[in-house]
C-alpha atoms as a PDB file:
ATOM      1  CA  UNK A   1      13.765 -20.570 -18.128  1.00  0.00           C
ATOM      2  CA  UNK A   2      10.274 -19.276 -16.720  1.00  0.00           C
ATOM      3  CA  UNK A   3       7.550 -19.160 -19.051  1.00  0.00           C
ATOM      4  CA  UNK A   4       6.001 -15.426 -19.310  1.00  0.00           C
ATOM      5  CA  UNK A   5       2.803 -16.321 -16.931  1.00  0.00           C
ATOM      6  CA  UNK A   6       4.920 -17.691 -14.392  1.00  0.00           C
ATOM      7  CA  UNK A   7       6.917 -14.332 -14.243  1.00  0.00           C
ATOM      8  CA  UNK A   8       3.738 -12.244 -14.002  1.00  0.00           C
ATOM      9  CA  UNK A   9       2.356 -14.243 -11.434  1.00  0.00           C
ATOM     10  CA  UNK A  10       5.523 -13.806  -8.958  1.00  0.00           C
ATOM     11  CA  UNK A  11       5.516 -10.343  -9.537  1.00  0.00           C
ATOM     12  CA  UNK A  12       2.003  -9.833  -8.766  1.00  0.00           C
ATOM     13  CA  UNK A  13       2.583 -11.921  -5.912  1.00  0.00           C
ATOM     14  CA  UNK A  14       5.643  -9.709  -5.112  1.00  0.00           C
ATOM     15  CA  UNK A  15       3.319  -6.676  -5.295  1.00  0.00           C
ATOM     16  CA  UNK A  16       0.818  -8.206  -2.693  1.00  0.00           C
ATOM     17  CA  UNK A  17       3.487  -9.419  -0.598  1.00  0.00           C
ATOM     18  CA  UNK A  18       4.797  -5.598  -0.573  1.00  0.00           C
ATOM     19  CA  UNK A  19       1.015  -4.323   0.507  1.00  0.00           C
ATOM     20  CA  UNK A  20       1.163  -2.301  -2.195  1.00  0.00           C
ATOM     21  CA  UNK A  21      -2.251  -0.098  -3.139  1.00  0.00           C
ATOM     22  CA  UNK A  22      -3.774  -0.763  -7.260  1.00  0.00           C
ATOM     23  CA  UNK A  23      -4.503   3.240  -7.154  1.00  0.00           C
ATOM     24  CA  UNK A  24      -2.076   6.265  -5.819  1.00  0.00           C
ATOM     25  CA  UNK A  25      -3.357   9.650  -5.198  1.00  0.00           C
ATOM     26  CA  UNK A  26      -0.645  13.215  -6.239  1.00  0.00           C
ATOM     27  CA  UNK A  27      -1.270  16.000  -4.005  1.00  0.00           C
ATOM     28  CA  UNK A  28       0.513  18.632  -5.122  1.00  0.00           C
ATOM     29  CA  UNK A  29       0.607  22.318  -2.200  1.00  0.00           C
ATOM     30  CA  UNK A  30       0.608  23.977  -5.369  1.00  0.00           C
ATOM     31  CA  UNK A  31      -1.582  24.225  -8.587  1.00  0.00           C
ATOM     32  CA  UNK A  32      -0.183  22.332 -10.906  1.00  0.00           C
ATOM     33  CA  UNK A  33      -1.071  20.608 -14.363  1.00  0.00           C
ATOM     34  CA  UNK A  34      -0.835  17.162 -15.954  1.00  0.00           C
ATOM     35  CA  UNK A  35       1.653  19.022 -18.399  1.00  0.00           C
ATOM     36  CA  UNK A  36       3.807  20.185 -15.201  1.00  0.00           C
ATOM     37  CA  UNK A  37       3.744  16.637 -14.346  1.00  0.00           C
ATOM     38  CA  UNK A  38       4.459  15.769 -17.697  1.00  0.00           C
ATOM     39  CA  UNK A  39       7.946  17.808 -17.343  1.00  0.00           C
ATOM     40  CA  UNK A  40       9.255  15.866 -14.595  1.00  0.00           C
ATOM     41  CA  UNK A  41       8.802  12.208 -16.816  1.00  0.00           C
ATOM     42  CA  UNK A  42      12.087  11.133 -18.775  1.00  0.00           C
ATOM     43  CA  UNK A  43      11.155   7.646 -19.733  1.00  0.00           C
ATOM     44  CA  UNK A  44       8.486   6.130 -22.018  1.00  0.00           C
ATOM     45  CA  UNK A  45       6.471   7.354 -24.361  1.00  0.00           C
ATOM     46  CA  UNK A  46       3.847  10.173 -23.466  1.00  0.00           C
ATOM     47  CA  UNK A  47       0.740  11.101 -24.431  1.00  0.00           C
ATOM     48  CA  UNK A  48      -1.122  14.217 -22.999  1.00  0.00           C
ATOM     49  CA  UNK A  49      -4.911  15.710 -23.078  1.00  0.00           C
ATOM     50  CA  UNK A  50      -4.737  19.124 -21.093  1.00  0.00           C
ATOM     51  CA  UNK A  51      -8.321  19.673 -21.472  1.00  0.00           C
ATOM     52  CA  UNK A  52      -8.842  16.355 -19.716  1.00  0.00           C
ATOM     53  CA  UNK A  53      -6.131  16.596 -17.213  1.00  0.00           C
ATOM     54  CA  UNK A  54      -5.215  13.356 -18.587  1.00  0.00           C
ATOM     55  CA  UNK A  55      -1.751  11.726 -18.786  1.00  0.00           C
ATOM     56  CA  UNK A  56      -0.458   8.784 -20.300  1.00  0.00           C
ATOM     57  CA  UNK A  57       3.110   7.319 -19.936  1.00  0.00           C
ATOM     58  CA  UNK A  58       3.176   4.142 -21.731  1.00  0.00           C
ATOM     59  CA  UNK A  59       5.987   1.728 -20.441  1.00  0.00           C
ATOM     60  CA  UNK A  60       5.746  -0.953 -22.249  1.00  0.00           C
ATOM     61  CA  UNK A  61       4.287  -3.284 -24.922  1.00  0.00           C
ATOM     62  CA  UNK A  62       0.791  -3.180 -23.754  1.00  0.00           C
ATOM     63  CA  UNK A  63       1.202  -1.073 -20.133  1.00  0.00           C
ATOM     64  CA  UNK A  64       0.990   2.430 -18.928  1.00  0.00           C
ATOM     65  CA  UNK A  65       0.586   4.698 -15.865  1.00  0.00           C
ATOM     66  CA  UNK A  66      -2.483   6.526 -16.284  1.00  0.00           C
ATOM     67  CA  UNK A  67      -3.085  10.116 -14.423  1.00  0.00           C
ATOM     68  CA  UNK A  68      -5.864  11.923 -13.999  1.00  0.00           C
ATOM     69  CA  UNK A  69      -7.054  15.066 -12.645  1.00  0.00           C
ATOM     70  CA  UNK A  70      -9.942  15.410 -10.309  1.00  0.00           C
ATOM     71  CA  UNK A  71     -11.739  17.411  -7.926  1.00  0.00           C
ATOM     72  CA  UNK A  72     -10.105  18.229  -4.528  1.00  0.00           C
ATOM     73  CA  UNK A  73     -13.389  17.775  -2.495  1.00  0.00           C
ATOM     74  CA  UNK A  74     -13.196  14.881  -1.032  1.00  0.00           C
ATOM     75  CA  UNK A  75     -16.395  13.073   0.602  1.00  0.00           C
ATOM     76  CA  UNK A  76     -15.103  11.799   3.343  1.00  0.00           C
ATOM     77  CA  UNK A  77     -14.600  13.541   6.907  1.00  0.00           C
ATOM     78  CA  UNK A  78     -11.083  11.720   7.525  1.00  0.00           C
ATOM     79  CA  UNK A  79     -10.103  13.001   4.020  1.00  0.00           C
ATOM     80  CA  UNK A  80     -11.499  16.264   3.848  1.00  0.00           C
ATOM     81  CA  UNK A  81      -8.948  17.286   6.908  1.00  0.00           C
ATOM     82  CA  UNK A  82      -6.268  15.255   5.587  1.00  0.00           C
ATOM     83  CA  UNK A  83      -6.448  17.212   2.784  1.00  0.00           C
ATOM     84  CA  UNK A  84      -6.685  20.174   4.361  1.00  0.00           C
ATOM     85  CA  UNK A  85      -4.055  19.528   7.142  1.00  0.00           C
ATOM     86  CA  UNK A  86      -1.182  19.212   4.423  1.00  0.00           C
ATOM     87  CA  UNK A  87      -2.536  22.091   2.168  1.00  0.00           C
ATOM     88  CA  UNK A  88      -3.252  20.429  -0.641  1.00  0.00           C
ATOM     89  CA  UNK A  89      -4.828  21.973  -3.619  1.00  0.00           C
ATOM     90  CA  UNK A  90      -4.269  19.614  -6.680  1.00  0.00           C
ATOM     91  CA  UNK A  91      -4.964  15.986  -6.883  1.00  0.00           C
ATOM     92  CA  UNK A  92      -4.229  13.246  -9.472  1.00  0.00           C
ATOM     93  CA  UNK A  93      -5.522   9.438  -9.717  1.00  0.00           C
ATOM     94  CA  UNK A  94      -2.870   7.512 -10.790  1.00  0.00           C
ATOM     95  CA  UNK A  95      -3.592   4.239 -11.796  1.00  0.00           C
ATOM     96  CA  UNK A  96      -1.004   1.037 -13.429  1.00  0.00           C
ATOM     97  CA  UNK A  97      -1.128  -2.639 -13.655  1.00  0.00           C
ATOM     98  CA  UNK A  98       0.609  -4.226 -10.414  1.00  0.00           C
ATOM     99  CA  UNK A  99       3.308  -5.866 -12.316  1.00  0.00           C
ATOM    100  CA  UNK A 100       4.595  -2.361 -13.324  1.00  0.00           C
ATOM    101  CA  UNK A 101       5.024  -1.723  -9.916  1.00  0.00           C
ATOM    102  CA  UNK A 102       9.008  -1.008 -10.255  1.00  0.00           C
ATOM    103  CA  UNK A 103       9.091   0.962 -13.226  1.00  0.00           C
ATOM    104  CA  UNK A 104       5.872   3.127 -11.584  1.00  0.00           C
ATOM    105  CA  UNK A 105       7.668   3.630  -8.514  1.00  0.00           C
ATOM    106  CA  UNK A 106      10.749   5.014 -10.249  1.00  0.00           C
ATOM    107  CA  UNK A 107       8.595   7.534 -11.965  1.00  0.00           C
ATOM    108  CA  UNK A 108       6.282   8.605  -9.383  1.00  0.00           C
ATOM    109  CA  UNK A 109       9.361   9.441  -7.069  1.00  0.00           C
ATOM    110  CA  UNK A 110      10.521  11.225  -9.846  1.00  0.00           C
ATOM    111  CA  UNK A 111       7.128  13.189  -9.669  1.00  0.00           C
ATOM    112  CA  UNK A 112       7.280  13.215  -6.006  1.00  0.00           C
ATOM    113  CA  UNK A 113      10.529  15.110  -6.166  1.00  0.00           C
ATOM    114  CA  UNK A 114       9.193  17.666  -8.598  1.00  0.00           C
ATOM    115  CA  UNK A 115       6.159  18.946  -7.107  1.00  0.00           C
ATOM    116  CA  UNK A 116       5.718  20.686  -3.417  1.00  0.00           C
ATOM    117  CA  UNK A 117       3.428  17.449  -2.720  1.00  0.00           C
ATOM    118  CA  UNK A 118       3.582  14.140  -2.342  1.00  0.00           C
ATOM    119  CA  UNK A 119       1.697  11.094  -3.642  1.00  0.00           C
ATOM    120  CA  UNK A 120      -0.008   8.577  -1.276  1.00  0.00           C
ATOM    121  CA  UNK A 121      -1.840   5.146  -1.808  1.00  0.00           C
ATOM    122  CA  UNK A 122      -5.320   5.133  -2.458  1.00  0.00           C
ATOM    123  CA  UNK A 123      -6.164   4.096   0.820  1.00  0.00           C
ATOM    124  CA  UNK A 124      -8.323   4.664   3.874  1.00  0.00           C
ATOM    125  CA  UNK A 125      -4.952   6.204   6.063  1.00  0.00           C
ATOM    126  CA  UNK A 126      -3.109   7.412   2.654  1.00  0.00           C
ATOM    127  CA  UNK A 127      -0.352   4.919   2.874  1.00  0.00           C
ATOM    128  CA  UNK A 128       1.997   4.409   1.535  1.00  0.00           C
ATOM    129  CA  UNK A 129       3.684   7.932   1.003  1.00  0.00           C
ATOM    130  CA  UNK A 130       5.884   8.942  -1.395  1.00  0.00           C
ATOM    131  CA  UNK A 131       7.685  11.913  -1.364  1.00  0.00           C
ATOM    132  CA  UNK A 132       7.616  14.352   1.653  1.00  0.00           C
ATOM    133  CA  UNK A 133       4.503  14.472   3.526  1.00  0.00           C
ATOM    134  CA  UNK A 134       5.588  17.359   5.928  1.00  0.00           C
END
């Protein structure tokens, strides 16, 4: 039997191996809450601040997905029209620990499937892309 560490350590090699981004970005067409978002989670146990725009899904022992509102004014040239070319209006850090990759993934296309959005890595080109870009 594999010890704990030695499990951990092939799934975050797994996770690099996939190219996989530590944060993901929801862009939602529409306005939308962390409570809408809330709606469309089934699993784990959930913890909200509205004032915040904070969202907590904890999925296990000491693990969660973490999403946060913030400001759709992006910095960035490349951004600001990326944002702008797929009419986005509402965006959401999301943030987990790599090894929750599978479980995260399951519950982001949830998400994904929810919203008019999508969510993309946190990443210079916004890849990866869940959902329907358009």
């Amino acid at each position: 039997m594999k010890s704990k560490a030695k499990l951990n350590k092939i799934k975050n090699a797994n996770t690099v191996k996939r190219n996989l981004p530590p944060g993901w970005i929801i862009m939602s067409r529409t306005e939308i809450t962390v409570a809408d978002i809330k709606a469309l989670v089934d699993e784990g146990d959930i913890e909200i601040w509205p004032e915040a725009g904070v969202l907590e899904i904890s999925i296990g022992e000491k693990s969660s997905i973490d999403i946060e509102a913030f400001d759709a004014d992006p910095r960035d040239e490349y951004s600001c029209d990326f944002v702008a070319k797929h009419g986005v209006k509402e965006l959401f850090y999301v943030s987990f620990k790599p090894e929750d990759i599978d479980i995260a993934e399951r519950i982001l296309k949830k998400i994904a499937d929810g919203i008019d959005g999508f969510i993309c890595g946190d990443t210079e080109d916004f890849t990866p892309v869940i959902g329907d870009i358009k």
